[in-house]
C-alpha atoms as a PDB file:
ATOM      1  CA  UNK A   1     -41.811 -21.461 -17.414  1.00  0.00           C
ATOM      2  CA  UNK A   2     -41.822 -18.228 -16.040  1.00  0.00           C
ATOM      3  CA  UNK A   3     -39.734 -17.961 -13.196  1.00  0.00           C
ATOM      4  CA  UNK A   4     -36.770 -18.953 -15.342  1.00  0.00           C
ATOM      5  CA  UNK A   5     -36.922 -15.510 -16.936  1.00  0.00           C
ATOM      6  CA  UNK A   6     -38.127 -14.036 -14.140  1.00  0.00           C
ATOM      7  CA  UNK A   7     -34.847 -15.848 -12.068  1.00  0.00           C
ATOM      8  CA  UNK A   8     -32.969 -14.475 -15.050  1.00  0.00           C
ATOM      9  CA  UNK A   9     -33.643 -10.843 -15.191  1.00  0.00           C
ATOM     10  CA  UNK A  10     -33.100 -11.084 -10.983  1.00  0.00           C
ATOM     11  CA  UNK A  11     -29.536 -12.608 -11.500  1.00  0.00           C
ATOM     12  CA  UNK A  12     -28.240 -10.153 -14.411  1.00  0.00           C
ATOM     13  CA  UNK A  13     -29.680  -7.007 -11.925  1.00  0.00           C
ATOM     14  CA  UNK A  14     -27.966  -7.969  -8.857  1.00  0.00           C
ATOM     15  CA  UNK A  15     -24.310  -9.385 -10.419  1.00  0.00           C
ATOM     16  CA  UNK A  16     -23.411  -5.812 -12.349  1.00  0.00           C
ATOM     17  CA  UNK A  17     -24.034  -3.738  -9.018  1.00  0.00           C
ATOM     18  CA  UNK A  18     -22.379  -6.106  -6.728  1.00  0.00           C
ATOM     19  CA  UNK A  19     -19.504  -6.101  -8.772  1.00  0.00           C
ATOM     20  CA  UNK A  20     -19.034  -2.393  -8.362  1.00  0.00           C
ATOM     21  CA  UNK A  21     -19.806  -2.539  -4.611  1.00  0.00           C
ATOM     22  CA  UNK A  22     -17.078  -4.587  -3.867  1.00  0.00           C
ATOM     23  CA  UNK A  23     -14.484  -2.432  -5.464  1.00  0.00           C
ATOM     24  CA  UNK A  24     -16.096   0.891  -3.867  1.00  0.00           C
ATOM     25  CA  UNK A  25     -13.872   1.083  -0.767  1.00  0.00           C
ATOM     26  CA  UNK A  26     -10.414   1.581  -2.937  1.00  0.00           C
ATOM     27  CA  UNK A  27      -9.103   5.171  -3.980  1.00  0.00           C
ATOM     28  CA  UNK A  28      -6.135   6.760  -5.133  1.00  0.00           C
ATOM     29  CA  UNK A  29      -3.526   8.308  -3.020  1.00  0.00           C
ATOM     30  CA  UNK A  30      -0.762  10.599  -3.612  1.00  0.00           C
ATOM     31  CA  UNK A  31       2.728   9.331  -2.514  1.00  0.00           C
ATOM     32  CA  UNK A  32       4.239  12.316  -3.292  1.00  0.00           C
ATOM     33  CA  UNK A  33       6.869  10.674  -6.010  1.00  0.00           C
ATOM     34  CA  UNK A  34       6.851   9.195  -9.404  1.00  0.00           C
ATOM     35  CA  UNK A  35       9.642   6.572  -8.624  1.00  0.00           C
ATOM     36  CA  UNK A  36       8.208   3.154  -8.763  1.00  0.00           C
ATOM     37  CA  UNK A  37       6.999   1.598  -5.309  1.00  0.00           C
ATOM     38  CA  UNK A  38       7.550  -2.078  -4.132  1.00  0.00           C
ATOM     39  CA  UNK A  39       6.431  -1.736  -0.806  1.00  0.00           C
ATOM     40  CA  UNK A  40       3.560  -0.557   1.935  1.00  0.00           C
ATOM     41  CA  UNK A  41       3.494  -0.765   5.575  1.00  0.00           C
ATOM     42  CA  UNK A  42       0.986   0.438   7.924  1.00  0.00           C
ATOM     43  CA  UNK A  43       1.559   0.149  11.326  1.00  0.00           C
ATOM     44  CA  UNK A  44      -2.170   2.275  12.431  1.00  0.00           C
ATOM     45  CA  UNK A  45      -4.563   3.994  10.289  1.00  0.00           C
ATOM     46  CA  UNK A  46      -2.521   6.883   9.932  1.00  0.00           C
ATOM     47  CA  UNK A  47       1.160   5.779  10.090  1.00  0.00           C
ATOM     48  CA  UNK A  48       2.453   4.029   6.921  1.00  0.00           C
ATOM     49  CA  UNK A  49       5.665   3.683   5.161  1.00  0.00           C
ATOM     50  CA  UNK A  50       6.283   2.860   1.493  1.00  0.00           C
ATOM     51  CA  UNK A  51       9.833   2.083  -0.393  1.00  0.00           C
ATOM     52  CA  UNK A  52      11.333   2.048  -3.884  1.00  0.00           C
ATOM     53  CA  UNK A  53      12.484  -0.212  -5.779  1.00  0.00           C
ATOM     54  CA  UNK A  54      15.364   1.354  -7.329  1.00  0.00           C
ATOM     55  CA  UNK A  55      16.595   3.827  -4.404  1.00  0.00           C
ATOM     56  CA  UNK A  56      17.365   4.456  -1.048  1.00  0.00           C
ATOM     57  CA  UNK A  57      14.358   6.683  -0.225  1.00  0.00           C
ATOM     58  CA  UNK A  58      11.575   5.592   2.382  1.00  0.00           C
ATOM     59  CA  UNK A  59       8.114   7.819   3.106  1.00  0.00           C
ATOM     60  CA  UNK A  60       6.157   8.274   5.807  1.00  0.00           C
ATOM     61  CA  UNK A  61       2.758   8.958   6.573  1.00  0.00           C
ATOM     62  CA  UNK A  62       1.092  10.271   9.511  1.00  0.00           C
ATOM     63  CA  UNK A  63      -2.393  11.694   7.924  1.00  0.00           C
ATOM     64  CA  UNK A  64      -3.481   8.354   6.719  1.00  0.00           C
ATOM     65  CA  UNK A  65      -1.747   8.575   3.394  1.00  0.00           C
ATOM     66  CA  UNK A  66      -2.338  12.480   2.499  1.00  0.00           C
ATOM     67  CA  UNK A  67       1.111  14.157   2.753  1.00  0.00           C
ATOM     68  CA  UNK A  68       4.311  11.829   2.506  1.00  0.00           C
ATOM     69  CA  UNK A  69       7.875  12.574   3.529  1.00  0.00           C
ATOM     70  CA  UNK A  70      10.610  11.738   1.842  1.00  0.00           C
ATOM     71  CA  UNK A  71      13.606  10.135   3.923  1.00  0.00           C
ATOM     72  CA  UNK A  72      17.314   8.549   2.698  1.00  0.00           C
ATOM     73  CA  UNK A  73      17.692   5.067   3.883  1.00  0.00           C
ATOM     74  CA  UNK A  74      21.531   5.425   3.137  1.00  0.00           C
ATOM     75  CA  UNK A  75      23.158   2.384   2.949  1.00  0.00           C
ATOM     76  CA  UNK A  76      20.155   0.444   1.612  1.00  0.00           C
ATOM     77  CA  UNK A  77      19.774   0.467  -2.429  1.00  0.00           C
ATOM     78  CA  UNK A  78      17.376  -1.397  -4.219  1.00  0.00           C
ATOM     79  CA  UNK A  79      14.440  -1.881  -1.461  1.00  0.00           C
ATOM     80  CA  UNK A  80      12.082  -4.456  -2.016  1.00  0.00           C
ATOM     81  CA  UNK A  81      10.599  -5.371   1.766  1.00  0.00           C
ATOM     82  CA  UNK A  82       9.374  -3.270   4.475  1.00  0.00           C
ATOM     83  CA  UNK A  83       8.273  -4.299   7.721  1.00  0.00           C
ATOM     84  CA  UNK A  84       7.779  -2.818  11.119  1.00  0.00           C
ATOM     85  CA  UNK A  85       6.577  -3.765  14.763  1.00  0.00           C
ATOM     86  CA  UNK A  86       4.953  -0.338  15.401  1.00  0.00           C
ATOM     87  CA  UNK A  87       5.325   3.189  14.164  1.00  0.00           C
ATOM     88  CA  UNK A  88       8.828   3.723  15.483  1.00  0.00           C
ATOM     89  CA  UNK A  89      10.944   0.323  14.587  1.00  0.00           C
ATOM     90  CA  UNK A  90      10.948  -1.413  11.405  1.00  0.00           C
ATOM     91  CA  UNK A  91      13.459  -3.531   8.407  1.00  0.00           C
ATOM     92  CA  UNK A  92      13.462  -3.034   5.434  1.00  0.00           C
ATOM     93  CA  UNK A  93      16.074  -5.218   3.155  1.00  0.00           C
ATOM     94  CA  UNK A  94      17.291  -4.791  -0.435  1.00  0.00           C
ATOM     95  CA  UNK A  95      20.088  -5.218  -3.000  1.00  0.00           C
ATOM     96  CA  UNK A  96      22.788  -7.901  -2.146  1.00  0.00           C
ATOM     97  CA  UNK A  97      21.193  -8.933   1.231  1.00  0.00           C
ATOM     98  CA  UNK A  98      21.277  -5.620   2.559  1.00  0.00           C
ATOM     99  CA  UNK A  99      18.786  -5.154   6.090  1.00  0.00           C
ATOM    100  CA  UNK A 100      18.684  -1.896   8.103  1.00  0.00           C
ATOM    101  CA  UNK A 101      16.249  -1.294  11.007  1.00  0.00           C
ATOM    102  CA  UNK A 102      15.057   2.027  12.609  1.00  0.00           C
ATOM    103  CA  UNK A 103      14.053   2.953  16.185  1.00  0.00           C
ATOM    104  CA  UNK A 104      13.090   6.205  15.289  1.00  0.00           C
ATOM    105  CA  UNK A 105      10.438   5.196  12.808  1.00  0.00           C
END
Protein backbone atom coordinates (compact mmCIF):
# COMPACT_ATOMS: atom_id res chain seq x y z
CA UNK A 1 0.00 0.00 0.00
CA UNK A 2 2.74 2.20 0.00
CA UNK A 3 4.23 2.50 -3.20
CA UNK A 4 0.93 3.80 -4.55
CA UNK A 5 1.59 7.05 -2.70
CA UNK A 6 4.95 6.78 -2.99
CA UNK A 7 4.29 6.21 -7.18
CA UNK A 8 2.02 9.19 -6.64
CA UNK A 9 4.09 11.88 -5.16
CA UNK A 10 6.94 10.59 -8.04
CA UNK A 11 4.36 11.22 -10.91
CA UNK A 12 2.94 14.78 -9.69
CA UNK A 13 7.03 15.87 -9.22
CA UNK A 14 8.19 14.92 -12.54
CA UNK A 15 4.84 16.02 -14.87
CA UNK A 16 4.91 19.98 -13.63
CA UNK A 17 8.76 20.31 -14.54
CA UNK A 18 8.61 18.44 -17.71
CA UNK A 19 5.95 20.48 -18.80
CA UNK A 20 8.02 23.60 -18.52
CA UNK A 21 11.08 21.91 -20.08
CA UNK A 22 9.51 21.30 -23.14
CA UNK A 23 8.43 24.82 -23.76
CA UNK A 24 12.01 26.25 -22.61
CA UNK A 25 13.59 26.48 -26.08
CA UNK A 26 10.87 29.24 -27.44
CA UNK A 27 11.45 33.14 -27.03
CA UNK A 28 10.26 36.23 -28.33
CA UNK A 29 11.66 38.07 -31.21
CA UNK A 30 11.34 41.45 -32.50
CA UNK A 31 10.15 41.74 -36.18
CA UNK A 32 10.54 45.15 -36.21
CA UNK A 33 6.60 45.94 -37.13
CA UNK A 34 3.26 45.81 -35.53
CA UNK A 35 1.39 44.76 -38.80
CA UNK A 36 0.05 41.32 -38.41
CA UNK A 37 2.32 38.36 -39.79
CA UNK A 38 1.06 35.25 -41.77
CA UNK A 39 4.20 33.93 -42.70
CA UNK A 40 8.01 32.63 -41.72
CA UNK A 41 10.68 31.27 -43.79
CA UNK A 42 14.07 30.29 -42.87
CA UNK A 43 16.27 29.24 -45.32
CA UNK A 44 19.67 28.84 -42.51
CA UNK A 45 19.88 29.78 -39.00
CA UNK A 46 20.33 33.23 -39.71
CA UNK A 47 18.44 34.05 -42.96
CA UNK A 48 14.62 34.25 -42.59
CA UNK A 49 11.86 36.07 -44.20
CA UNK A 50 8.41 36.87 -42.80
CA UNK A 51 5.19 38.54 -44.71
CA UNK A 52 1.95 40.35 -43.91
CA UNK A 53 -1.12 39.67 -44.27
CA UNK A 54 -2.59 42.82 -45.28
CA UNK A 55 0.44 44.50 -47.33
CA UNK A 56 3.02 44.30 -49.69
CA UNK A 57 5.98 44.42 -47.26
CA UNK A 58 8.46 41.36 -46.82
CA UNK A 59 11.52 41.28 -43.97
CA UNK A 60 14.57 39.85 -43.86
CA UNK A 61 16.83 38.54 -41.46
CA UNK A 62 20.39 37.87 -41.51
CA UNK A 63 21.29 37.87 -37.52
CA UNK A 64 19.04 35.00 -36.78
CA UNK A 65 15.97 37.08 -36.20
CA UNK A 66 17.57 40.28 -34.29
CA UNK A 67 17.30 43.22 -36.75
CA UNK A 68 14.65 42.93 -39.68
CA UNK A 69 14.43 44.92 -42.89
CA UNK A 70 11.65 46.09 -44.28
CA UNK A 71 11.22 45.55 -48.21
CA UNK A 72 8.02 46.42 -50.81
CA UNK A 73 6.95 43.38 -52.61
CA UNK A 74 5.08 45.75 -55.12
CA UNK A 75 2.71 44.11 -57.02
CA UNK A 76 1.84 41.51 -54.36
CA UNK A 77 -1.06 42.64 -51.75
CA UNK A 78 -2.46 40.54 -49.29
CA UNK A 79 0.51 37.86 -48.67
CA UNK A 80 -0.34 34.80 -47.11
CA UNK A 81 2.62 32.13 -48.31
CA UNK A 82 6.25 32.39 -48.39
CA UNK A 83 8.59 29.98 -49.62
CA UNK A 84 12.14 29.87 -50.81
CA UNK A 85 14.87 27.35 -52.16
CA UNK A 86 17.78 29.17 -50.43
CA UNK A 87 18.55 32.62 -49.18
CA UNK A 88 18.47 34.32 -52.56
CA UNK A 89 15.18 32.84 -54.52
CA UNK A 90 11.86 32.44 -53.13
CA UNK A 91 7.50 32.88 -53.91
CA UNK A 92 5.51 34.24 -52.10
CA UNK A 93 1.62 34.43 -53.38
CA UNK A 94 -1.34 36.52 -52.19
CA UNK A 95 -4.60 38.33 -53.03
CA UNK A 96 -6.41 37.16 -56.29
CA UNK A 97 -3.77 34.47 -57.20
CA UNK A 98 -1.06 36.79 -57.23
CA UNK A 99 2.83 34.85 -57.17
CA UNK A 100 6.10 36.81 -57.45
CA UNK A 101 9.56 35.21 -57.05
CA UNK A 102 12.98 36.84 -56.23
CA UNK A 103 16.57 35.97 -57.25
CA UNK A 104 17.97 38.45 -55.21
CA UNK A 105 16.59 37.15 -51.95
Amino acid sequence: MKTIPALLLITFLILPSSKIHSQAGWFALNSGTTAELSDVYFTDVNTGFVINEFGSFIWKTIDGGQTWTQYDMGALRHANTLFFTDSQTGWASGYNSTLVKTTNG
